[in-house]
Structure formats: C-alpha cells, structure tokens
N, C-alpha and C. Protein backbone atom coordinates (compact mmCIF):
# COMPACT_ATOMS: atom_id res chain seq x y z
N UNK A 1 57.89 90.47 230.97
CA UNK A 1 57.90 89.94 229.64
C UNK A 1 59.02 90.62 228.86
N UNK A 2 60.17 89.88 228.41
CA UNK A 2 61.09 90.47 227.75
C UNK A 2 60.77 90.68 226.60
N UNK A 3 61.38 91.85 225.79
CA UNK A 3 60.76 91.98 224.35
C UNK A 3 62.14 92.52 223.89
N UNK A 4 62.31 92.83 222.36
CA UNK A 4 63.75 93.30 221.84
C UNK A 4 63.85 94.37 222.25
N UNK A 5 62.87 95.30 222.82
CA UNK A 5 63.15 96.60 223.19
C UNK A 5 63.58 96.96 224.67
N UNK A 6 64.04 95.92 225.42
CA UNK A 6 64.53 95.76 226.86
C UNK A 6 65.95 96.27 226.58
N UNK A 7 66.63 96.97 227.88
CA UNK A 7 67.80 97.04 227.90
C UNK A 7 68.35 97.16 229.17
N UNK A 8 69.15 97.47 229.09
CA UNK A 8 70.14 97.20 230.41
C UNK A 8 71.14 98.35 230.17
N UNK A 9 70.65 100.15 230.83
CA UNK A 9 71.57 100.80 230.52
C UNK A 9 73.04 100.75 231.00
N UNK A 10 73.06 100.17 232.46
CA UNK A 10 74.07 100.71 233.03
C UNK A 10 74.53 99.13 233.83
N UNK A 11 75.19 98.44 232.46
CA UNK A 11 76.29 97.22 232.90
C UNK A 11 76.71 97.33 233.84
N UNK A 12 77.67 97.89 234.15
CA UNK A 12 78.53 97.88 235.31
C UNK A 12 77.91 98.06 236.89
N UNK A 13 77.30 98.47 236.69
CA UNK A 13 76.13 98.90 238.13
C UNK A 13 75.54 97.49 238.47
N UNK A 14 74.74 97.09 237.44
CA UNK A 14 74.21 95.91 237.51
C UNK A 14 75.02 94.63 237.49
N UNK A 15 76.00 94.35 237.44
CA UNK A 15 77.27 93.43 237.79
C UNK A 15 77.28 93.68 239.42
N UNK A 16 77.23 94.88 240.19
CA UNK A 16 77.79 95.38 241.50
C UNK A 16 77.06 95.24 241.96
N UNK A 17 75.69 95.02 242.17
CA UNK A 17 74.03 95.06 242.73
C UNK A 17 74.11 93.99 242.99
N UNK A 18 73.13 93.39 243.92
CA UNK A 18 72.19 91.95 244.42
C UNK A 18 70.83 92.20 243.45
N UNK A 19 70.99 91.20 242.96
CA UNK A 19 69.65 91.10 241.73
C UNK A 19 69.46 89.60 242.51
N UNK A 20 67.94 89.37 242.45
CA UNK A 20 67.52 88.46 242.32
C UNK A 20 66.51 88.00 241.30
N UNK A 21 67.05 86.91 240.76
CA UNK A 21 66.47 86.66 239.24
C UNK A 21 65.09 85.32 240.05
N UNK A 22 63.93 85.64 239.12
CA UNK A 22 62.75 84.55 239.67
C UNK A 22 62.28 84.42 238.34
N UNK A 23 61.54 82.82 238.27
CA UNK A 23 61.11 82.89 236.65
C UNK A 23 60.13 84.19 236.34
N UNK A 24 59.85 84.28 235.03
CA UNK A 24 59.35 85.58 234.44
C UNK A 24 57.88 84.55 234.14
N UNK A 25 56.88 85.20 234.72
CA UNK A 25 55.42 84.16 234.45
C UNK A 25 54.93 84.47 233.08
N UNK A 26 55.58 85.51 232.00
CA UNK A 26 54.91 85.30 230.99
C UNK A 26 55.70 84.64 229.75
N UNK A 27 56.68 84.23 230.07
CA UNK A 27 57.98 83.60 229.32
C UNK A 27 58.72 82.64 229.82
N UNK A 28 58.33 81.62 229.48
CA UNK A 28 59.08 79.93 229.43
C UNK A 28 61.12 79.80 229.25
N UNK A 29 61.68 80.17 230.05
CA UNK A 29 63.17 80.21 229.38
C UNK A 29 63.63 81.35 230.39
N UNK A 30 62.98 82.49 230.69
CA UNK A 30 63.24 83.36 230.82
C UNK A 30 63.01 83.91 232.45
N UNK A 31 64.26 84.54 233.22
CA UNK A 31 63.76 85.19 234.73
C UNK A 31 63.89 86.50 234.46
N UNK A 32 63.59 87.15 235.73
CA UNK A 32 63.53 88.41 235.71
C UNK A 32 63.93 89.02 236.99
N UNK A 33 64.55 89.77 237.29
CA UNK A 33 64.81 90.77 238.40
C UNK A 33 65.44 91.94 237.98
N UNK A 34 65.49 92.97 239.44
CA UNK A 34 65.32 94.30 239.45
C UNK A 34 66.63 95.31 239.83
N UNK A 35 67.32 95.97 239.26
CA UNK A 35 68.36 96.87 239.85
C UNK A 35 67.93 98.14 239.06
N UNK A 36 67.70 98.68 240.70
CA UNK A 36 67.29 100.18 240.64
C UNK A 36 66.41 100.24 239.87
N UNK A 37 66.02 100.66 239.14
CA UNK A 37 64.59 101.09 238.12
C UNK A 37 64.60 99.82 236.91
N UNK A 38 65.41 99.45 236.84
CA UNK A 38 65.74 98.62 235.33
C UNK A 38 64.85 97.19 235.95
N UNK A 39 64.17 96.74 234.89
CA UNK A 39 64.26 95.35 234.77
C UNK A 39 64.97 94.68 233.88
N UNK A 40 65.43 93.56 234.57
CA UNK A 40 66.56 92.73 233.85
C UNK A 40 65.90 91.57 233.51
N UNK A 41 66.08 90.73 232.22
CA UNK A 41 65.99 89.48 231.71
C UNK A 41 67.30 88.53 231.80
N UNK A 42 67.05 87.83 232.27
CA UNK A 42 68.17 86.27 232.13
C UNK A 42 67.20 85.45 231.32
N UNK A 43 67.86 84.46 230.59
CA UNK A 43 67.65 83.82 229.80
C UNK A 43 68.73 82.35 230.06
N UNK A 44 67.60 81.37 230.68
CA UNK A 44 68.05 80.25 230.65
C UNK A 44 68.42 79.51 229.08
N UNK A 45 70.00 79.29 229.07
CA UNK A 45 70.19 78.40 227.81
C UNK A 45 69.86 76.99 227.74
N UNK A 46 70.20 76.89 226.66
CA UNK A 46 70.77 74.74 226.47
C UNK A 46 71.25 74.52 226.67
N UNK A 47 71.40 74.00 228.27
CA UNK A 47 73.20 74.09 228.16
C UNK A 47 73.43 72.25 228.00
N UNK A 48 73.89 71.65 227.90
CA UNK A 48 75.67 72.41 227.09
C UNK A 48 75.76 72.94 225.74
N UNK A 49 74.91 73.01 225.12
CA UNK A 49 75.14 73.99 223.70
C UNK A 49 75.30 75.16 223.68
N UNK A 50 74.77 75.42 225.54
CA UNK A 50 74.67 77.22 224.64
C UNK A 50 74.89 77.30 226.63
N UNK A 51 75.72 78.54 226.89
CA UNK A 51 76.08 79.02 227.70
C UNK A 51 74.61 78.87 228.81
N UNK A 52 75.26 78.81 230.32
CA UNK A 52 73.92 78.20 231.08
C UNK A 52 72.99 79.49 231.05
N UNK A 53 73.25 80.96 231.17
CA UNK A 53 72.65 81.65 231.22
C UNK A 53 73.14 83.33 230.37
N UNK A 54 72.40 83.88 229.93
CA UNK A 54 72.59 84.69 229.24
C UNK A 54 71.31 86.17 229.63
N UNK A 55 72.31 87.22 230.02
CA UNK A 55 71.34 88.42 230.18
C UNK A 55 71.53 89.08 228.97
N UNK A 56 69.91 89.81 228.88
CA UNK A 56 70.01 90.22 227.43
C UNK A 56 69.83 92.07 228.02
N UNK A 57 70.96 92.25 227.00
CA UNK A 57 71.36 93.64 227.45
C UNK A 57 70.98 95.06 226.56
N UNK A 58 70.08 93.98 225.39
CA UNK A 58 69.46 94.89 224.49
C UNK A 58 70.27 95.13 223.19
N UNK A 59 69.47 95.95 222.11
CA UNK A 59 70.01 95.80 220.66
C UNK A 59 70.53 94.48 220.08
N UNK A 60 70.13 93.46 220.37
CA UNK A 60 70.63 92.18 219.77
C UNK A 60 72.16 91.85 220.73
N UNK A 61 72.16 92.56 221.90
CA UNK A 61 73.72 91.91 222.45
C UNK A 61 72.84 91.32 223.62
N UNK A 62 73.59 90.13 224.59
CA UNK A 62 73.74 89.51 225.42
C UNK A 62 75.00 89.37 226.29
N UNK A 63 75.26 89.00 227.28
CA UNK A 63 75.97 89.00 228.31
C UNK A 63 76.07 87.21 228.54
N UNK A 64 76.79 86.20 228.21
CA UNK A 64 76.82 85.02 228.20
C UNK A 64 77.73 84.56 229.86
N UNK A 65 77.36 83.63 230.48
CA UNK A 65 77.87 82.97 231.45
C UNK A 65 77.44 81.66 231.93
N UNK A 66 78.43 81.00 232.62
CA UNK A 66 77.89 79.85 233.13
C UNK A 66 78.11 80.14 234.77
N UNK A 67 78.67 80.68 235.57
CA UNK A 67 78.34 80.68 236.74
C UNK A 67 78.30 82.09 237.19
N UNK A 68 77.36 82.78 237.92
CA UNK A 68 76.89 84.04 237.90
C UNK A 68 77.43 84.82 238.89
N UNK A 69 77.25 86.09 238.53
CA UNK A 69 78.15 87.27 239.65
C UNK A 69 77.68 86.80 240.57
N UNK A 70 78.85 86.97 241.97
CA UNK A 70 78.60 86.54 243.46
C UNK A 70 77.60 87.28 243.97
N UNK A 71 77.06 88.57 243.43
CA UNK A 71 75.79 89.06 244.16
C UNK A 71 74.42 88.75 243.74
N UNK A 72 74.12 87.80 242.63
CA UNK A 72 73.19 87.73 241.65
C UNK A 72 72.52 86.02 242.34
N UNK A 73 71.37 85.90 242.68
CA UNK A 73 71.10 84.73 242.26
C UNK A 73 70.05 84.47 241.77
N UNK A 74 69.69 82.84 240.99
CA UNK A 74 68.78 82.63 240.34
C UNK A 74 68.03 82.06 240.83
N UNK A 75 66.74 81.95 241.53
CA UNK A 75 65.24 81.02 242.00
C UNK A 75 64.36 80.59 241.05
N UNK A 76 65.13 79.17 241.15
CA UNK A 76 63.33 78.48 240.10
C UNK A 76 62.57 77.48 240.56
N UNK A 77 62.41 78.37 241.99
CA UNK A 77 61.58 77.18 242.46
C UNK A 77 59.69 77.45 242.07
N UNK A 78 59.08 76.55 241.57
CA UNK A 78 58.13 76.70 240.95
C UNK A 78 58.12 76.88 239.40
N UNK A 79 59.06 77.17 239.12
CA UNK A 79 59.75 77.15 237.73
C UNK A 79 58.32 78.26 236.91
N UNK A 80 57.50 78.09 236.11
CA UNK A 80 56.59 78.73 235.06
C UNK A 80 55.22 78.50 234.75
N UNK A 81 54.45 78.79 235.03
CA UNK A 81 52.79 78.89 234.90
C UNK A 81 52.67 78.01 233.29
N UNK A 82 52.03 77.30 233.28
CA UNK A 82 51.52 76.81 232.63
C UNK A 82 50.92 77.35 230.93
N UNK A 83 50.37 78.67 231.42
CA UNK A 83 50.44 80.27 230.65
C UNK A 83 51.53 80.50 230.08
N UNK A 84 52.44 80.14 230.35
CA UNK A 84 54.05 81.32 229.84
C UNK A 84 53.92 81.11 228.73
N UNK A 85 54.26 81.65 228.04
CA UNK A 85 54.18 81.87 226.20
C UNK A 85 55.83 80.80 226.17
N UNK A 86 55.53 79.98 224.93
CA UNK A 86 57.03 78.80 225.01
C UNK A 86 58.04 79.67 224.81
N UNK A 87 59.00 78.67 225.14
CA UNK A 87 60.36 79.36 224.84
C UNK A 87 60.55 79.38 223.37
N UNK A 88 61.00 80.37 222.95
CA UNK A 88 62.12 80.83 221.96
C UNK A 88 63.42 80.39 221.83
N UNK A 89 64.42 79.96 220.71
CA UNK A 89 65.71 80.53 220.16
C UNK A 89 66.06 81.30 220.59
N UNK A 90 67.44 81.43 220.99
CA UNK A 90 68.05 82.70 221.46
C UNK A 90 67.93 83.76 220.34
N UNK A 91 67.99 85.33 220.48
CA UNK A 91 67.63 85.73 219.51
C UNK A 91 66.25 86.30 219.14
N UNK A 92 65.16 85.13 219.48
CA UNK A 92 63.71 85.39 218.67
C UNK A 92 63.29 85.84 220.06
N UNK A 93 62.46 87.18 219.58
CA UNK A 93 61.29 87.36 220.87
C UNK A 93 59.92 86.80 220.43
N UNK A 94 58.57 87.28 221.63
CA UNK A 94 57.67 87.25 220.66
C UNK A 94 56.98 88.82 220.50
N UNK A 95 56.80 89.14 219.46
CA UNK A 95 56.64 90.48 219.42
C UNK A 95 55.15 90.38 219.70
C-alpha cells in the first residue's frame, strides 16, 4: 500500500536492479515490487494524458516514463481484487 511516506532511497541502484512490478492488492492504479529492502510503487497513468507509468520516489517527486528500464518489468495479469481501495489523482494518497 503506497502512502506519501514511501520512498525510494537509492535511485540509481534501483534503475540497475531487476524489479518486478505486480499489481499492489490494496491500491487500484498502483504495482509494487522489491529492490533489496525497499519497496517500490509504480503508478499506472492516463495515458495519453499523463505519462504511462510513474514511480513515486517520495516527498511529492516521481520518476515519469513511458517505456521502462530494460531490467524492470510490469505483470498485470489478474490486474486488482475487487477490495483495492480506487484509484487516486496523481499526487493524492489515501491517508
């Protein structure tokens, strides 16, 4: 469950890693995977309004892209429980 208090200390590491991102079952919009201790949030956009995917790297910044580092991929197969709390605005969590 991503919240504003997620971060992503160490960018560059996590660019160089195999992450695999799977939807996040308590958030509609949102995957999740693992480098080294960190959990990471991706955040499916609108696209075309809004960049296809966006990792949120904490303090109100994001990481915007449309086609993802060659070690990274995204699985949505099964896509989100029925449960997931809706999606949000980029920006809004739910606290």
């Amino acid at each position: 469950m991503v919240t504003r208090a997620s971060t992503v200390p160490d960018l560059e590491s996590v660019l160089a890693s195999y992450v695999v991102f799977t939807p996040d079952p308590l958030d509609c919009g949102w995957f999740r995977g693992r480098c080294s201790s960190t959990t990471l949030y991706l955040r499916l956009g609108n696209f075309p309004d809004e960049h296809l995917y966006s990792l949120y790297l904490g303090h109100g910044r994001w990481m915007d892209f449309t086609v993802s580092p060659n070690l990274w991929s995204v699985e949505a197969a099964g896509g989100w429980p029925d449960s997931a709390r809706p999606r949000l605005p980029k920006g809004q969590f739910h606290e």
